[in-house]
C-alpha atoms as a PDB file:
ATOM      1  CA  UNK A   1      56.282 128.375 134.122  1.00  0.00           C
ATOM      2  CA  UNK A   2      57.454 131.510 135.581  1.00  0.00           C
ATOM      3  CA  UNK A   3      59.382 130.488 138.901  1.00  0.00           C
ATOM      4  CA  UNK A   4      61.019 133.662 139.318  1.00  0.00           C
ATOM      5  CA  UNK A   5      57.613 135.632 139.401  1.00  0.00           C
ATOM      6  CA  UNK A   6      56.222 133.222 142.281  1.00  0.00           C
ATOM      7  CA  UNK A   7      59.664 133.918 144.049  1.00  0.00           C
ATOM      8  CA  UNK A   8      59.815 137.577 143.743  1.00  0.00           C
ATOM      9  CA  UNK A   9      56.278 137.744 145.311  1.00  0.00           C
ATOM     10  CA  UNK A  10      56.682 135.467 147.739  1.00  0.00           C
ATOM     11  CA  UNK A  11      59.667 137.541 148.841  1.00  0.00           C
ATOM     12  CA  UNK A  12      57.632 140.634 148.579  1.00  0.00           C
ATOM     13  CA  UNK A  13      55.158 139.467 150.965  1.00  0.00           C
ATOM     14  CA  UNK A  14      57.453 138.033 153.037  1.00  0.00           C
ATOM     15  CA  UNK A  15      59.118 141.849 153.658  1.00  0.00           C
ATOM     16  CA  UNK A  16      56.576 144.162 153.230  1.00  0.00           C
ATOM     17  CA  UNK A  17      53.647 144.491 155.079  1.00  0.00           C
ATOM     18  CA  UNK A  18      51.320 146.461 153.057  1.00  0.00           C
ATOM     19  CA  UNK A  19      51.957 144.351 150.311  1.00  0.00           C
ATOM     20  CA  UNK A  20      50.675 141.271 152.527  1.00  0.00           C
ATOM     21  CA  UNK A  21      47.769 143.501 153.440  1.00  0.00           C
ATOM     22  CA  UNK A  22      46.929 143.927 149.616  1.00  0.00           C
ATOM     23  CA  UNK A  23      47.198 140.343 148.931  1.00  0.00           C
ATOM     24  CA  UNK A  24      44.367 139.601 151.555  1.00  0.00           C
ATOM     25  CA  UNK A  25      42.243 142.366 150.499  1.00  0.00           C
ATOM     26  CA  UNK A  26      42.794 142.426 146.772  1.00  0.00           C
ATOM     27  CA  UNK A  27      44.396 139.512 145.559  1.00  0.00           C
ATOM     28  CA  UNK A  28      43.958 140.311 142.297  1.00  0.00           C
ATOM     29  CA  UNK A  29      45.422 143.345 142.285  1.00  0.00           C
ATOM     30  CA  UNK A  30      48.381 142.642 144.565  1.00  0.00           C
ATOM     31  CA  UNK A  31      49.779 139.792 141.675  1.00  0.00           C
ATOM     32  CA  UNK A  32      49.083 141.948 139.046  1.00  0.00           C
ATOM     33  CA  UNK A  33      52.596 142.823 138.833  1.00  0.00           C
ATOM     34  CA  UNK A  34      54.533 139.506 139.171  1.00  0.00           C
ATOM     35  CA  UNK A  35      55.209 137.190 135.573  1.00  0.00           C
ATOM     36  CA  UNK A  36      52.638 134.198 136.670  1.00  0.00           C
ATOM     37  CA  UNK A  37      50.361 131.632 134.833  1.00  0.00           C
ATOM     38  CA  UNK A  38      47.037 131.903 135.436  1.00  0.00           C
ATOM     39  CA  UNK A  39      48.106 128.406 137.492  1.00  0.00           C
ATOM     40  CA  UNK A  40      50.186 130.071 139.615  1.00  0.00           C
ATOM     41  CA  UNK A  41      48.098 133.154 140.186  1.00  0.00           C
ATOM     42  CA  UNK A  42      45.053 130.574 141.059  1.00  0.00           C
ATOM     43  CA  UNK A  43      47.995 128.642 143.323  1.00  0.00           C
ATOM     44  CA  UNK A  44      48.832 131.468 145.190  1.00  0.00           C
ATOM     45  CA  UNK A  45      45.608 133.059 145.812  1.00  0.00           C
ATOM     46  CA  UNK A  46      44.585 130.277 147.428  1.00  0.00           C
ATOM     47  CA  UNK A  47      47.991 130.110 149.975  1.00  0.00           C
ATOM     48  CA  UNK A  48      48.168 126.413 148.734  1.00  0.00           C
ATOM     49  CA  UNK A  49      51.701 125.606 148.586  1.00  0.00           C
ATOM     50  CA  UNK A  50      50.245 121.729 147.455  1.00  0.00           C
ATOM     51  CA  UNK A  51      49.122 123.255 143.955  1.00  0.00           C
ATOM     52  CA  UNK A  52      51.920 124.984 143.353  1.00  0.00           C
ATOM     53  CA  UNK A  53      54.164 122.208 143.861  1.00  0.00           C
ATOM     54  CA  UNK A  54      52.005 120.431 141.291  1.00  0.00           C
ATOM     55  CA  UNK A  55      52.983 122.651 139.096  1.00  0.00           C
ATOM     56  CA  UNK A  56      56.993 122.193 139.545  1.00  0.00           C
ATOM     57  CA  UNK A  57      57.713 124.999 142.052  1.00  0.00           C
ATOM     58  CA  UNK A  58      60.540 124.468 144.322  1.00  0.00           C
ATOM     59  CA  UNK A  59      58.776 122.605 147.615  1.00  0.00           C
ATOM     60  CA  UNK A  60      60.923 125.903 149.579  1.00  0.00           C
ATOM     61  CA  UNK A  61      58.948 128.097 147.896  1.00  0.00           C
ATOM     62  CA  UNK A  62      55.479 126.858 148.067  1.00  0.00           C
ATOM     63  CA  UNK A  63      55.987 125.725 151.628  1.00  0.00           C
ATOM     64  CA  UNK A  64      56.220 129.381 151.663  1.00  0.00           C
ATOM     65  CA  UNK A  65      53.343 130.136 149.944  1.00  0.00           C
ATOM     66  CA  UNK A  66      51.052 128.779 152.584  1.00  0.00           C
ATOM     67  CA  UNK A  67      47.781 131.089 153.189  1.00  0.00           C
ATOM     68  CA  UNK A  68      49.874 132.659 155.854  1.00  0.00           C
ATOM     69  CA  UNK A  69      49.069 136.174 154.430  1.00  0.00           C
ATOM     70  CA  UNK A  70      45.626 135.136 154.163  1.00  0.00           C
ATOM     71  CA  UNK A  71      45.334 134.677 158.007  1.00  0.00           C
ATOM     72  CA  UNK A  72      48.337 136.638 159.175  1.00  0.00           C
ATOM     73  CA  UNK A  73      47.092 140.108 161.323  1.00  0.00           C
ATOM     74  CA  UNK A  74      47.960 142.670 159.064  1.00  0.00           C
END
């Protein structure tokens, strides 16, 4: 489980706007950098903060991880 990699990228997206912009457009490449299970990269790429909970991240976190940068205006 790599906790700290979901973290760091949802803080990422969080403060940088291009980086939200790359996770909408190229998920893929946007988590490229970030420690993750394939779980968690699957998790996150679909913004639901359920499945990652599933998987023992903090419920702060994945509450966090909700497909706002998959709808947000960016």
């Amino acid at each position: 489980m790599s906790k700290a990699g979901v973290e760091a990228l949802v803080n990422k997206a969080m403060a940088d706007e291009t980086f939200r912009r790359q996770l909408k457009q190229n998920p893929d490449a946007a988590i490229r950098g970030f420690e993750l299970t394939p779980e968690e990269a699957a998790a996150i790429k679909s913004g639901d903060g359920t499945r990652l909970q599933q998987l023992g991240v903090d419920e702060r976190i994945s509450k966090s991880v909700t497909p706002w940068w998959l709808t947000a205006q960016v």
